[in-house]
N, C-alpha and C. Protein backbone atom coordinates (compact mmCIF):
# COMPACT_ATOMS: atom_id res chain seq x y z
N UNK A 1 -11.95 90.24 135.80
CA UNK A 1 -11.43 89.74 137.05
C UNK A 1 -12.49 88.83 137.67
N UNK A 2 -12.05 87.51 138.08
CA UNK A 2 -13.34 86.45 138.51
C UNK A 2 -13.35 87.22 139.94
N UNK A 3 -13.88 86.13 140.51
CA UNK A 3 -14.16 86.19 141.76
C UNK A 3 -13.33 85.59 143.30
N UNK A 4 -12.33 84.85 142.04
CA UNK A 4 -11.38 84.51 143.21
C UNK A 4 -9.80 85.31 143.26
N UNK A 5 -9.62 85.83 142.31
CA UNK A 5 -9.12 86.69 142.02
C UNK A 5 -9.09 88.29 143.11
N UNK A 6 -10.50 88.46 143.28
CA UNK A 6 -11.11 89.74 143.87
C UNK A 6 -10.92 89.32 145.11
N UNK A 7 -11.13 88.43 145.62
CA UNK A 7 -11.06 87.59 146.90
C UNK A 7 -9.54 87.75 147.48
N UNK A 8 -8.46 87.04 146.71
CA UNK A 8 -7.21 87.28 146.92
C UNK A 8 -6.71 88.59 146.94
N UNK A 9 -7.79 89.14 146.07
CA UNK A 9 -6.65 90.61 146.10
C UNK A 9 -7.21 91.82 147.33
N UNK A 10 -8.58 91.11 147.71
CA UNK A 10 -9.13 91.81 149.14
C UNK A 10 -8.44 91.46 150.24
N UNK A 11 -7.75 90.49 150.10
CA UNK A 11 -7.08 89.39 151.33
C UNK A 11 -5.45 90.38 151.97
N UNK A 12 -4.87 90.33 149.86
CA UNK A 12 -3.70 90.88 150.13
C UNK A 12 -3.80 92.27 150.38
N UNK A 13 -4.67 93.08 149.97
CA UNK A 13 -4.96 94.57 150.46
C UNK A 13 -5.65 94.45 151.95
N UNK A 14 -5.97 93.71 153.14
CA UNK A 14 -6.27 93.77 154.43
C UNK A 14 -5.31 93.50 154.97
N UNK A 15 -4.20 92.43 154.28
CA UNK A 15 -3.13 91.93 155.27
C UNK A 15 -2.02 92.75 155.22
N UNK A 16 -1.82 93.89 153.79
CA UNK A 16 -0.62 94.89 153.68
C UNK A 16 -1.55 95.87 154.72
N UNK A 17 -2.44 96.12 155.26
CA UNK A 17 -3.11 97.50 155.58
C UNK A 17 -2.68 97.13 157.11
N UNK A 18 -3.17 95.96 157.19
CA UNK A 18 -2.94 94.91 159.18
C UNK A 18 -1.62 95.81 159.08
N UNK A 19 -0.83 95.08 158.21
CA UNK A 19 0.70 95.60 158.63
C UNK A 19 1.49 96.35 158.98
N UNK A 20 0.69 97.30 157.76
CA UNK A 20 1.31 98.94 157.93
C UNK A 20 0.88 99.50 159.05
N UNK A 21 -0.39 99.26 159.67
CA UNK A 21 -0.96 100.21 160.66
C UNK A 21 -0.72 99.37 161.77
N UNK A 22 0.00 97.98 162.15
CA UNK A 22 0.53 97.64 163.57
C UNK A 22 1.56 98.20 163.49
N UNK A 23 2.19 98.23 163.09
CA UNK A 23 3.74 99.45 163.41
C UNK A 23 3.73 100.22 164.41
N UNK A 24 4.50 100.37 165.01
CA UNK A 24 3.99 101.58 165.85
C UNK A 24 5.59 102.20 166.17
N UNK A 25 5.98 103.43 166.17
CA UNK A 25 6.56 104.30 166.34
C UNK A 25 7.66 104.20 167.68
N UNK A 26 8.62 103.94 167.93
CA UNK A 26 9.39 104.52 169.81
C UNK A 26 9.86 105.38 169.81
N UNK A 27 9.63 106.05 170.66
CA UNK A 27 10.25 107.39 170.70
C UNK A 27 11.60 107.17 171.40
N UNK A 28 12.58 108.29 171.16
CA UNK A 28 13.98 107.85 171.42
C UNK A 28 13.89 107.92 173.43
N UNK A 29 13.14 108.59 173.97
CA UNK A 29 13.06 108.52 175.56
C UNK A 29 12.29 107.51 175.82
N UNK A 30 11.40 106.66 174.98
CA UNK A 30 10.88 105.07 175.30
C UNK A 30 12.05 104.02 175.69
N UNK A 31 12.88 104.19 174.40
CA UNK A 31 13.88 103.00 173.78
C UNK A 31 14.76 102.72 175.65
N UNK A 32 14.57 103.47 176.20
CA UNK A 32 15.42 102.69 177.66
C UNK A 32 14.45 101.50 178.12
N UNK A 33 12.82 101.40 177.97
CA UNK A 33 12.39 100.74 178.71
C UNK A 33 12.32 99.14 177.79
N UNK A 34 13.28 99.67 176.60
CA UNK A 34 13.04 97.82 175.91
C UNK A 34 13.79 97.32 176.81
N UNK A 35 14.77 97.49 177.41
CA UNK A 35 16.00 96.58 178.20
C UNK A 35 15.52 96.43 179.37
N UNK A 36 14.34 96.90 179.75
CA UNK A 36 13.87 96.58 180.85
C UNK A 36 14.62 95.13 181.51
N UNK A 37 14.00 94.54 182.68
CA UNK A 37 14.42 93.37 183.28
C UNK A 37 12.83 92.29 183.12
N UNK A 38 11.76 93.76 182.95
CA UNK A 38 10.14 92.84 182.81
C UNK A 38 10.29 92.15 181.11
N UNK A 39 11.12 92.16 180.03
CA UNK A 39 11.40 92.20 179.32
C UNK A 39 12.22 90.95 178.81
N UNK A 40 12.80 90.79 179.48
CA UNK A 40 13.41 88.91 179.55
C UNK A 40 12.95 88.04 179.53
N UNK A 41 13.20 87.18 178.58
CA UNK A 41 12.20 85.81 179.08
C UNK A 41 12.32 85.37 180.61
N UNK A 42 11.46 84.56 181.33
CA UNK A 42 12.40 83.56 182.45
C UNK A 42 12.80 82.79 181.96
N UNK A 43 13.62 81.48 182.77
CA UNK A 43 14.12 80.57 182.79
C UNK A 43 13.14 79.90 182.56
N UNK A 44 13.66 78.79 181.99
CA UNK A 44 13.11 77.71 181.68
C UNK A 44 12.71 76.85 183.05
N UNK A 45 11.71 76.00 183.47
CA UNK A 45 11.40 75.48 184.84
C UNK A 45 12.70 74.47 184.73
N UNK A 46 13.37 74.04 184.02
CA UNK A 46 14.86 72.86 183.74
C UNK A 46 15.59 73.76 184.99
N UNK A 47 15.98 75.12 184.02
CA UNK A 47 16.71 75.76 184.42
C UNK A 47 16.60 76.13 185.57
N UNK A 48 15.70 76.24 186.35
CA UNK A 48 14.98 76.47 187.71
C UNK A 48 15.70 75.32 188.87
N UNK A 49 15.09 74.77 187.85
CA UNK A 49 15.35 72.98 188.67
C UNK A 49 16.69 72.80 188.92
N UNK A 50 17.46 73.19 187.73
CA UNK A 50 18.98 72.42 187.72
C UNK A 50 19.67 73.36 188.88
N UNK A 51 19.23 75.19 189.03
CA UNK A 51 20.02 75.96 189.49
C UNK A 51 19.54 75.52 191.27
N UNK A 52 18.24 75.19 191.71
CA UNK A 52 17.76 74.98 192.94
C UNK A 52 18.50 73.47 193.45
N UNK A 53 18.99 72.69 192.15
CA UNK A 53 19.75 71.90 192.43
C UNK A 53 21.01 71.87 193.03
N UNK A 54 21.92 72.71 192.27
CA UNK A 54 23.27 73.04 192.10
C UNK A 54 23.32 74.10 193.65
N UNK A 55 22.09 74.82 194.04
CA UNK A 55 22.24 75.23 195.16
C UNK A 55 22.18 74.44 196.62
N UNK A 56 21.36 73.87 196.60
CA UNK A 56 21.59 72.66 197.49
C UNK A 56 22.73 71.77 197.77
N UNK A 57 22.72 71.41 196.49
CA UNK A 57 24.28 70.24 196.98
C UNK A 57 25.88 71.17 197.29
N UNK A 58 25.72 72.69 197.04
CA UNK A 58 26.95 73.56 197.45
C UNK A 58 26.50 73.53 199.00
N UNK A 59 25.73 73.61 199.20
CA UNK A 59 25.30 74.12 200.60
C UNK A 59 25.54 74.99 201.19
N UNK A 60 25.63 76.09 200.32
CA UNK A 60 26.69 77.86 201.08
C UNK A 60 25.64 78.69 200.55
N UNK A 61 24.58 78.30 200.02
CA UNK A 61 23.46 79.01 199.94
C UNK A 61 22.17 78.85 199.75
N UNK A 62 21.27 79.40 200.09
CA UNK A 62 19.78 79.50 200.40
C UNK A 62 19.22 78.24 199.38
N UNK A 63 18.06 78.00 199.65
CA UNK A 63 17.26 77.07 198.54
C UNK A 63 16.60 77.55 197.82
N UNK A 64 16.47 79.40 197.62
CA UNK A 64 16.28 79.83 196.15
C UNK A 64 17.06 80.43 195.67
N UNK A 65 18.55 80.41 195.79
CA UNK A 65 19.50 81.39 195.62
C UNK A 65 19.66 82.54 196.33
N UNK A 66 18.61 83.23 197.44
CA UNK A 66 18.62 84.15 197.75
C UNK A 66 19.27 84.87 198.58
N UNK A 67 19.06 84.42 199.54
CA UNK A 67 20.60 84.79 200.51
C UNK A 67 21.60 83.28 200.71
N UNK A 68 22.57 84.19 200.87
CA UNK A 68 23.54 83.14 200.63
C UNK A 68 24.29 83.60 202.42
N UNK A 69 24.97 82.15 202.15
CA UNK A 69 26.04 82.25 203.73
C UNK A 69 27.04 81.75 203.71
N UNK A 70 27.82 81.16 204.71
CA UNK A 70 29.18 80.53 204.67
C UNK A 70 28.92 78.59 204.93
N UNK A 71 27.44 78.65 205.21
CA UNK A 71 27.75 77.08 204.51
C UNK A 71 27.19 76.57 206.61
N UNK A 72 27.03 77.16 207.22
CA UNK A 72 26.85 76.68 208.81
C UNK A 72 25.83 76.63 209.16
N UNK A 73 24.75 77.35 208.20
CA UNK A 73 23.30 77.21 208.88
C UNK A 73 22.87 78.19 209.23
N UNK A 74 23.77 79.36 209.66
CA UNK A 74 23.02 79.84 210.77
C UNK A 74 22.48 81.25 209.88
N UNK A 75 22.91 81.39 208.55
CA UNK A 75 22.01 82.90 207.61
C UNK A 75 21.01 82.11 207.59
């Protein structure tokens, strides 16, 4: 066996070992917190943009979506 050989095969025995041992286990009372809401990507800043858009020109609600009203000003 040369030496590059030994090399590759140290490479592929660290990168199967990386593998096996990042794994890691969930327990079935974890598995609620994958669906979390911290868990979502955000929006895209587009998507930000287009929705802070689309709120403005309705004019029946807030300028971050947040509270909303009937469009008079006065929420």
């Amino acid at each position: 066996m040369d030496a590059r050989t030994r090399i590759c095969a140290r490479l592929l025995l660290l990168f199967t070992a990386g593998s096996l041992f990042s794994c890691q286990t969930v327990h079935e009372y974890n598995k609620m917190y994958l669906n979390d809401a911290e868990m979502v990507l955000n929006a895209r800043k587009v998507q930000k943009t287009e929705l802070n858009f689309l709120l403005y020109r309705e004019g029946a609600s807030g300028a971050n979506g947040g509270k909303t009203g009937g469009g008079c000003g006065c929420n």
